[in-house]
PDB file of N, CA and C in Angstrom:
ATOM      1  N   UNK A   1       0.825  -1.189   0.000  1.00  0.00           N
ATOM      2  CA  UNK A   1       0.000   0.000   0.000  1.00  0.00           C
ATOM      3  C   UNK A   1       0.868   1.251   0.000  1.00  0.00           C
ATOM      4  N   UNK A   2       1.847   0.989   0.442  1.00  0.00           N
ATOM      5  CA  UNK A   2       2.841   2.509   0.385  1.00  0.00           C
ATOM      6  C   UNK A   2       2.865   2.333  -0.819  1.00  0.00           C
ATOM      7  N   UNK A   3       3.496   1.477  -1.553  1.00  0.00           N
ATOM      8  CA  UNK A   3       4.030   2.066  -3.068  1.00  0.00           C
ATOM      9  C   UNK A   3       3.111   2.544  -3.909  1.00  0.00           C
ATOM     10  N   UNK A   4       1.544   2.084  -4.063  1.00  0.00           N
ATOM     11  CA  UNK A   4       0.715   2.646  -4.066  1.00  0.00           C
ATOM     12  C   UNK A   4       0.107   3.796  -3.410  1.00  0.00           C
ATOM     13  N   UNK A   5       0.902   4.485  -2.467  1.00  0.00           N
ATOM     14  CA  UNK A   5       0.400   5.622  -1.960  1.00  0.00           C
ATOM     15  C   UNK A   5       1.370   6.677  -3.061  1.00  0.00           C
ATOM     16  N   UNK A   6       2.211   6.455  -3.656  1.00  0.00           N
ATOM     17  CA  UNK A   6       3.122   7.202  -3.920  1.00  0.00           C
ATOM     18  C   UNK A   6       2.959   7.402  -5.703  1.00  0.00           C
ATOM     19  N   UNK A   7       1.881   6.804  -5.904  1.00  0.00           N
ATOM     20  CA  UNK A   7       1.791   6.608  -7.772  1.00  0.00           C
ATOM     21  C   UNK A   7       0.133   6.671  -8.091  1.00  0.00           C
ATOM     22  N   UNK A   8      -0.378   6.679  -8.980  1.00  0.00           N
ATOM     23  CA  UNK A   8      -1.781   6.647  -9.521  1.00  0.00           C
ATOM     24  C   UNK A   8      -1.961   5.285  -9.488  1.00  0.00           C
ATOM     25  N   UNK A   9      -1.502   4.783 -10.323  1.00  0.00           N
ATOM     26  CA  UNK A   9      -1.451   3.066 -10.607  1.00  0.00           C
ATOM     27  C   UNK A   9      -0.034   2.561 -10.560  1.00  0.00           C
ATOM     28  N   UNK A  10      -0.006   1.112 -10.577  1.00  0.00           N
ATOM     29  CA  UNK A  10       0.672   0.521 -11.083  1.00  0.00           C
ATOM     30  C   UNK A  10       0.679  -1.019 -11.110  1.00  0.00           C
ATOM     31  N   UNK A  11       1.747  -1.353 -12.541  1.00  0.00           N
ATOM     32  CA  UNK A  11       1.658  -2.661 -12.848  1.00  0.00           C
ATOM     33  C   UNK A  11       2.107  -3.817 -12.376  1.00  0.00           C
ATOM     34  N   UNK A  12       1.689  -5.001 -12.323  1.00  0.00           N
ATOM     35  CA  UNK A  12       2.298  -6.456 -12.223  1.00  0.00           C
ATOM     36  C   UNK A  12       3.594  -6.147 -11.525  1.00  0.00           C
ATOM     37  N   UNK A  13       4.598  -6.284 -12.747  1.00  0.00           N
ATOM     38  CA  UNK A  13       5.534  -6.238 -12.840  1.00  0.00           C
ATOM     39  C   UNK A  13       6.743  -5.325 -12.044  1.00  0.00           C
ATOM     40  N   UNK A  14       5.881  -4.016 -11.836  1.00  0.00           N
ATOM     41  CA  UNK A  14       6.433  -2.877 -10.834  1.00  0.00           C
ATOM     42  C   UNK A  14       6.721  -3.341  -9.537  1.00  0.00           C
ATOM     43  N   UNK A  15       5.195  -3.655  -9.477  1.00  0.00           N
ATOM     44  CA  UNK A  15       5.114  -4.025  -8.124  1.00  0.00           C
ATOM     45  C   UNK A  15       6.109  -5.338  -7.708  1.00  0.00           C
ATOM     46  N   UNK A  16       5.672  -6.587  -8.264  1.00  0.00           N
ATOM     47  CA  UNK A  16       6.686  -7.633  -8.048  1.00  0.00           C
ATOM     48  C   UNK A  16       7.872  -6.938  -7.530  1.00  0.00           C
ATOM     49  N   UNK A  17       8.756  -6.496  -8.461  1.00  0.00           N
ATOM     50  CA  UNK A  17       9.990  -5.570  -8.488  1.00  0.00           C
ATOM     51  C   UNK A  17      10.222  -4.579  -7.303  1.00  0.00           C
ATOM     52  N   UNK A  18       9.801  -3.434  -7.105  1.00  0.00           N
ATOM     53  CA  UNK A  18       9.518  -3.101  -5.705  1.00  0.00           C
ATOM     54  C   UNK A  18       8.870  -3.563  -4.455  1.00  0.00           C
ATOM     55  N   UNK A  19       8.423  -4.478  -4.045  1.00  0.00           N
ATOM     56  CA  UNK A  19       8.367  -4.937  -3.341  1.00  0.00           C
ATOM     57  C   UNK A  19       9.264  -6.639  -3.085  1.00  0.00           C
ATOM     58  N   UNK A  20       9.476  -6.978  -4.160  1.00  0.00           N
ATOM     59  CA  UNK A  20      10.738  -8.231  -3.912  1.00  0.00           C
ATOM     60  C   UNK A  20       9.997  -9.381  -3.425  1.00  0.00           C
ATOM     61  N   UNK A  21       8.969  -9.862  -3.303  1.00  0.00           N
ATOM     62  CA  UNK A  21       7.978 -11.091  -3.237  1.00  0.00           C
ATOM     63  C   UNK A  21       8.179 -12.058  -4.739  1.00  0.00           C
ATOM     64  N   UNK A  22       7.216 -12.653  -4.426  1.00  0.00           N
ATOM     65  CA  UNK A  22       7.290 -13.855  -5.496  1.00  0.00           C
ATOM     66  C   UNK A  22       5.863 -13.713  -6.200  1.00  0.00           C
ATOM     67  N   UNK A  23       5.636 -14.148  -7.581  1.00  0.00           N
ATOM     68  CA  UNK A  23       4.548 -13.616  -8.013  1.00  0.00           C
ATOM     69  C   UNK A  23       3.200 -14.068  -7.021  1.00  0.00           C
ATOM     70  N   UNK A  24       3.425 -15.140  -6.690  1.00  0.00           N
ATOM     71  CA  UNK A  24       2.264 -15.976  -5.774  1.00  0.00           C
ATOM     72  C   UNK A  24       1.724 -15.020  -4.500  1.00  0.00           C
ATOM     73  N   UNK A  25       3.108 -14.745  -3.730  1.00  0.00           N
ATOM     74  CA  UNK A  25       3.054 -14.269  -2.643  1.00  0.00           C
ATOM     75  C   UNK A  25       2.191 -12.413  -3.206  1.00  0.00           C
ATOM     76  N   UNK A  26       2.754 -11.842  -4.294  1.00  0.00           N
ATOM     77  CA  UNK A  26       2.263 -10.537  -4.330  1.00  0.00           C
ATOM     78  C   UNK A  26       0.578 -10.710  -4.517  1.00  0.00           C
ATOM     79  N   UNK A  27       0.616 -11.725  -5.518  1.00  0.00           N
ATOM     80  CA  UNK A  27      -1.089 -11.716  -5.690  1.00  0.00           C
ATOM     81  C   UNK A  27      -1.820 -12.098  -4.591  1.00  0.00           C
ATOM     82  N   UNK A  28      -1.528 -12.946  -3.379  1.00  0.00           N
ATOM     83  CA  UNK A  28      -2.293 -13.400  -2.608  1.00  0.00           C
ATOM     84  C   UNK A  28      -2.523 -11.938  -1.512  1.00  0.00           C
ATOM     85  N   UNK A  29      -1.981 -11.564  -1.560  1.00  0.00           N
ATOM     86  CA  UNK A  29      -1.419  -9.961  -0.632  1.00  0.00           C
ATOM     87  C   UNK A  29      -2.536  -9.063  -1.468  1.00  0.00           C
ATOM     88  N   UNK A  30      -2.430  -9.023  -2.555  1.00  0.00           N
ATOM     89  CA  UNK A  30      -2.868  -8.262  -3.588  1.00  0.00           C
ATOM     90  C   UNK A  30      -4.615  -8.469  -3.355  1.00  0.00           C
ATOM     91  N   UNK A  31      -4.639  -9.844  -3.839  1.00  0.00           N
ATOM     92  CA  UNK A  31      -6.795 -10.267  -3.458  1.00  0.00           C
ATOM     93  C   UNK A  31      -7.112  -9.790  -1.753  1.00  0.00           C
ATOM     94  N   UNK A  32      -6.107 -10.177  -0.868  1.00  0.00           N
ATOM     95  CA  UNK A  32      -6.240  -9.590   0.590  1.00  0.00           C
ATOM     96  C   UNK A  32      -6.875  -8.400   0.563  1.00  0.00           C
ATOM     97  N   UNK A  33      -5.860  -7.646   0.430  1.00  0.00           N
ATOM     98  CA  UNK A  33      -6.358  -5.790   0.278  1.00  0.00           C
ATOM     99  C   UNK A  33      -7.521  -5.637  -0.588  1.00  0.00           C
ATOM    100  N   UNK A  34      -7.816  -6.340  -1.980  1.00  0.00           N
ATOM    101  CA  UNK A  34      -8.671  -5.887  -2.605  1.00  0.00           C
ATOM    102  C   UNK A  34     -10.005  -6.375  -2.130  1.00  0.00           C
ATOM    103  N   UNK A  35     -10.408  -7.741  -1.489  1.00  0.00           N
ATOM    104  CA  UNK A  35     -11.284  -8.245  -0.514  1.00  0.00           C
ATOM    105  C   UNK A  35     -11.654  -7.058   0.809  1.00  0.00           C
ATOM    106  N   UNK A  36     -10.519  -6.528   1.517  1.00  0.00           N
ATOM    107  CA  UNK A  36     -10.666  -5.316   2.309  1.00  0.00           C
ATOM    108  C   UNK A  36     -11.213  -3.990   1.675  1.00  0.00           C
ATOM    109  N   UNK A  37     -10.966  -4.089   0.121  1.00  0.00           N
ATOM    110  CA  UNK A  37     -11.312  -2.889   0.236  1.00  0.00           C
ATOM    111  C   UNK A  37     -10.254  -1.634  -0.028  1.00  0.00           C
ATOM    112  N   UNK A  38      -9.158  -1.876   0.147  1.00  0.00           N
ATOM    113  CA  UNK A  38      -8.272  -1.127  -0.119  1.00  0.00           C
ATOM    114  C   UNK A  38      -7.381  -0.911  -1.596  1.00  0.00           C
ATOM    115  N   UNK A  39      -7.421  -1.650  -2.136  1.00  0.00           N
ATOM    116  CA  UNK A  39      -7.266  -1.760  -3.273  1.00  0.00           C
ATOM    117  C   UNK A  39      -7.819  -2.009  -4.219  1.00  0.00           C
ATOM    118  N   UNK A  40      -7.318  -1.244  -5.636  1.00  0.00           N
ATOM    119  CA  UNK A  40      -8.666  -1.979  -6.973  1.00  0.00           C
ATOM    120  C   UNK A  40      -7.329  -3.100  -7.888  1.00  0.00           C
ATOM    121  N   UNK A  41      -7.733  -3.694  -7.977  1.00  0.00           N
ATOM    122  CA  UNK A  41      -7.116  -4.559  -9.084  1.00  0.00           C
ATOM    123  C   UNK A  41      -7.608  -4.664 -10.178  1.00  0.00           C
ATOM    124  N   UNK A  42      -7.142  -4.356 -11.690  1.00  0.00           N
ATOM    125  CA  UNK A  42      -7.491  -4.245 -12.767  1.00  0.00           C
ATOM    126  C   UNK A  42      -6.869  -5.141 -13.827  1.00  0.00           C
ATOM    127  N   UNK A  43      -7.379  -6.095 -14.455  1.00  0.00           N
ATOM    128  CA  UNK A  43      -6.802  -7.318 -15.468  1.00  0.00           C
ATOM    129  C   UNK A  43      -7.388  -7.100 -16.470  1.00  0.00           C
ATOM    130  N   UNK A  44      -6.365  -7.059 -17.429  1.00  0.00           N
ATOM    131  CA  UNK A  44      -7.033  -7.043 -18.889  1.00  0.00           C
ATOM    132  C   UNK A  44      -5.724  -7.466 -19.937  1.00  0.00           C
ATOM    133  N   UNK A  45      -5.662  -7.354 -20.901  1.00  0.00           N
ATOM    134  CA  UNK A  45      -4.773  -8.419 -21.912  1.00  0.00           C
ATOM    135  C   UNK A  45      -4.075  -6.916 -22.913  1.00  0.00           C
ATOM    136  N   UNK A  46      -2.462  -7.273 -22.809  1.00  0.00           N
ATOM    137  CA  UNK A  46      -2.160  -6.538 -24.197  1.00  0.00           C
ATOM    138  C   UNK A  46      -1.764  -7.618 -25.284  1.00  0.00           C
ATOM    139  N   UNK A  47      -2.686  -7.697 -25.984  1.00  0.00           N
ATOM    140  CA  UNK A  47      -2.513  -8.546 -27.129  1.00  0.00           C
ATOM    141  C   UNK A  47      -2.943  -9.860 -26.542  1.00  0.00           C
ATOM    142  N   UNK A  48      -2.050 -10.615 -26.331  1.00  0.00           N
ATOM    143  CA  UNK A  48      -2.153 -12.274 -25.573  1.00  0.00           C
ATOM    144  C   UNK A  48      -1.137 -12.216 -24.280  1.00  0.00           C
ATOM    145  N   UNK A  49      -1.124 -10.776 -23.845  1.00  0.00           N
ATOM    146  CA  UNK A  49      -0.135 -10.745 -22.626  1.00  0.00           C
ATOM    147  C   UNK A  49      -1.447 -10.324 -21.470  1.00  0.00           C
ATOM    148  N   UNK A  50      -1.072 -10.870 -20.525  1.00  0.00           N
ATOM    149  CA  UNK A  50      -1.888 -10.573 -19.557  1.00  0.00           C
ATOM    150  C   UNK A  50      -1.534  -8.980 -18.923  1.00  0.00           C
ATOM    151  N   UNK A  51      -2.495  -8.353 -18.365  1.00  0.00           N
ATOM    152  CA  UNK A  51      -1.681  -6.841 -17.556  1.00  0.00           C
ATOM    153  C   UNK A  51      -2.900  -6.672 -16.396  1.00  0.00           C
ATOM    154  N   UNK A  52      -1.569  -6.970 -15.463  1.00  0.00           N
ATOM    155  CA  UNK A  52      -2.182  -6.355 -14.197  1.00  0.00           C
ATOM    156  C   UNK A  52      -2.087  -5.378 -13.600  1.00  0.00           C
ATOM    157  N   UNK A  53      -3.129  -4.271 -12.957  1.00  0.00           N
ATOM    158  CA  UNK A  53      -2.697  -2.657 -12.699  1.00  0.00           C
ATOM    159  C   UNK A  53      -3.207  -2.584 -11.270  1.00  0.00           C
ATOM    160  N   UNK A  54      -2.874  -2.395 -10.068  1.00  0.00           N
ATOM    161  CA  UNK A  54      -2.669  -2.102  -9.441  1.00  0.00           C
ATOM    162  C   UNK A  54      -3.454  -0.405  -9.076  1.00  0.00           C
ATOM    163  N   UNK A  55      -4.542  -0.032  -7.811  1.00  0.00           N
ATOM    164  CA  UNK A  55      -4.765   1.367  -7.706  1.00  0.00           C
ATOM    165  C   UNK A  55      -4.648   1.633  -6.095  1.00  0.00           C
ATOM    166  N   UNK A  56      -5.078   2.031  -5.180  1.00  0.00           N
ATOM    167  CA  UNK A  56      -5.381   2.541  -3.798  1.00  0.00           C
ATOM    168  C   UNK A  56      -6.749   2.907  -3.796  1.00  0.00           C
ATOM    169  N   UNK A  57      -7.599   2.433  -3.161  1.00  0.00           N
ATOM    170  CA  UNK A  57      -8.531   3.228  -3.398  1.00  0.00           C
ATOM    171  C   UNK A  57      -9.407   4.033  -2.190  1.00  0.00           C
ATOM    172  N   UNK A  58     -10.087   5.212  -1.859  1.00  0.00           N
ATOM    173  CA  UNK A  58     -10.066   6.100  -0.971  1.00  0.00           C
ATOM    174  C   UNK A  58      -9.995   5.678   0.614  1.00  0.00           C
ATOM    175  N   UNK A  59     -10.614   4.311   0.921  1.00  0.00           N
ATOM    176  CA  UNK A  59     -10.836   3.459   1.711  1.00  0.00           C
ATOM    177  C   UNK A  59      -8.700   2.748   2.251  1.00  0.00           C
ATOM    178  N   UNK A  60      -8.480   2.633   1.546  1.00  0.00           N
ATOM    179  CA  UNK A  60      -6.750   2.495   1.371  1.00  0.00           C
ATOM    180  C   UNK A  60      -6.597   3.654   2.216  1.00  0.00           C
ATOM    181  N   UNK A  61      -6.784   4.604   0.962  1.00  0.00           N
ATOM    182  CA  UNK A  61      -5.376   5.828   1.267  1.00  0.00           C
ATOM    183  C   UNK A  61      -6.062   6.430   3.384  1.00  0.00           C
ATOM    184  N   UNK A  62      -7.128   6.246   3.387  1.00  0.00           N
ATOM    185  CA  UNK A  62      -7.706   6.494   4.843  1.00  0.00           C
ATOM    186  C   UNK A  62      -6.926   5.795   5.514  1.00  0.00           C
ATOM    187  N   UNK A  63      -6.906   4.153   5.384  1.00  0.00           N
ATOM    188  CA  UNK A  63      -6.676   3.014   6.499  1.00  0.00           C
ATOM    189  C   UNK A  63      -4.999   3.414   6.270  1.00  0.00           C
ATOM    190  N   UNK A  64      -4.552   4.041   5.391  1.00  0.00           N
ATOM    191  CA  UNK A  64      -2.472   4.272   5.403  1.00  0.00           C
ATOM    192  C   UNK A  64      -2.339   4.960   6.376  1.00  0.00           C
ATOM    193  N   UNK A  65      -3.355   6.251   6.159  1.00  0.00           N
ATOM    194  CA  UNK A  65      -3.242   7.535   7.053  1.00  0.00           C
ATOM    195  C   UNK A  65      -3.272   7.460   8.600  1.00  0.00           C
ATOM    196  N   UNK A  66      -4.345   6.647   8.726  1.00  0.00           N
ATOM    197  CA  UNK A  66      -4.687   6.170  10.225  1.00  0.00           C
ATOM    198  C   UNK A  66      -3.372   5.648  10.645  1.00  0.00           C
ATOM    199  N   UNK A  67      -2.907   4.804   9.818  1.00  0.00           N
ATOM    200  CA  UNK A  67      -2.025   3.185  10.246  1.00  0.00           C
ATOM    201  C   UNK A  67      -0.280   4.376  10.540  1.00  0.00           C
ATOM    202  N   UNK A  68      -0.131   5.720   9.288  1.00  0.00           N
ATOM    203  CA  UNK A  68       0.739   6.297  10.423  1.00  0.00           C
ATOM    204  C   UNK A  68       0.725   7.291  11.309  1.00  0.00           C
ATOM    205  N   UNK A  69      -0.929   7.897  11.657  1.00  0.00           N
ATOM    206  CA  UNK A  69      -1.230   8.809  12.466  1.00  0.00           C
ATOM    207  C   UNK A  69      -0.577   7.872  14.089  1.00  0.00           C
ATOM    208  N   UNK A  70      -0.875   6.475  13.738  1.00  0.00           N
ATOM    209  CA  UNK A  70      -1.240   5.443  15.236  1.00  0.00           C
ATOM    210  C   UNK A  70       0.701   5.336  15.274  1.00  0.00           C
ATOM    211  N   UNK A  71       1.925   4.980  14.222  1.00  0.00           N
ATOM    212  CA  UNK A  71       3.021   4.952  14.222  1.00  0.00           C
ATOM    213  C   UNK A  71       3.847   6.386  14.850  1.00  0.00           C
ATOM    214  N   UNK A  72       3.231   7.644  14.535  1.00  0.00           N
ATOM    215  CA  UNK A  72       3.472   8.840  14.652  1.00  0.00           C
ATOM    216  C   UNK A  72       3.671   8.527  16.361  1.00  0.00           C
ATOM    217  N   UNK A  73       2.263   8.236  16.973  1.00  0.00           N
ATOM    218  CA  UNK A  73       1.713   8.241  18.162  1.00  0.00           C
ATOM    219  C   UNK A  73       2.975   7.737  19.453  1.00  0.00           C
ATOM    220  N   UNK A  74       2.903   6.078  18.345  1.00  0.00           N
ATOM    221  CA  UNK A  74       4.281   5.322  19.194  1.00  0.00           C
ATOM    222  C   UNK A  74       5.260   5.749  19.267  1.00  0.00           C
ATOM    223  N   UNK A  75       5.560   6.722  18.344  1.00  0.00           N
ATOM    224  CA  UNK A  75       7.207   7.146  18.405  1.00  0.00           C
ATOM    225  C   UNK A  75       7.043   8.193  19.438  1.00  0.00           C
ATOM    226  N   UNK A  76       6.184   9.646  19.453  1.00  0.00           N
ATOM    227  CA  UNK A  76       6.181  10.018  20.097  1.00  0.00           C
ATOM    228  C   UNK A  76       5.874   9.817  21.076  1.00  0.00           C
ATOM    229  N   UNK A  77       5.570   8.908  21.796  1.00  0.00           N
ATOM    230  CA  UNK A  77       5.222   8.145  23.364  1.00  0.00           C
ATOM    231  C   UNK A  77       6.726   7.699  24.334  1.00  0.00           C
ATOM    232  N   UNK A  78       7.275   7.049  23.139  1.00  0.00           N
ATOM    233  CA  UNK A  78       8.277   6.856  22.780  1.00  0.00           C
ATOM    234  C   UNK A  78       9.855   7.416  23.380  1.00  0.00           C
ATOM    235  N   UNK A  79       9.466   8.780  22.915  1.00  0.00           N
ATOM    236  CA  UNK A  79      10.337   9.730  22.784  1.00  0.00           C
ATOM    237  C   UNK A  79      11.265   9.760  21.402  1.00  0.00           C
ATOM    238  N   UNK A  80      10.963   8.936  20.686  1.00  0.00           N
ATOM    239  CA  UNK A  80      11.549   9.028  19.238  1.00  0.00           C
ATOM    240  C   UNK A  80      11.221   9.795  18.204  1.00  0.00           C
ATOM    241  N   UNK A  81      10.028  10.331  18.524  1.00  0.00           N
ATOM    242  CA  UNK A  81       9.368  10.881  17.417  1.00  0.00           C
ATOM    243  C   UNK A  81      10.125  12.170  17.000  1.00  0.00           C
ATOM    244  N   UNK A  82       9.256  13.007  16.291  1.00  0.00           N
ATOM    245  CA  UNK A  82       9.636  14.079  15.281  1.00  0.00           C
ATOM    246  C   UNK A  82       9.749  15.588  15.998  1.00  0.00           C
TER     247      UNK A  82
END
């Protein structure tokens, strides 16, 4: 979901690549979030190639925000914070 916080879309292949998983492992991660809600997943074909696109969707970019309002919190409790 970060790398998707940081782009409009993106593909298959990106993602695999930035994140360093295995194709299995990204897609199962991938239906997770999109079952939650947080993500859109988009499949469609260039030519006889498959393409998968990757989005965030408003429900995401909320549950990121929260997830480092609550990290913010710990650090500053902490004394690490900013």
């Amino acid at each position: 979901m970060m790398i998707l916080s940081g782009v409009d879309e993106a593909d298959f292949k990106f993602m695999l690549s930035a994140t360093g998983t295995t194709k299995g492992n990204l897609s199962s991660h991938a239906d997770r979030l999109e079952q939650a809600g947080y993500i859109e997943i988009t499949k469609s074909f260039n030519g006889k190639i498959p393409n998968t696109r990757y989005r965030l969707t408003p429900a995401g970019k909320s549950a990121l925000e929260k997830y480092w309002a609550v990290i913010d919190e710990m650090r500053a409790l902490s004394g690490k914070g900013p």
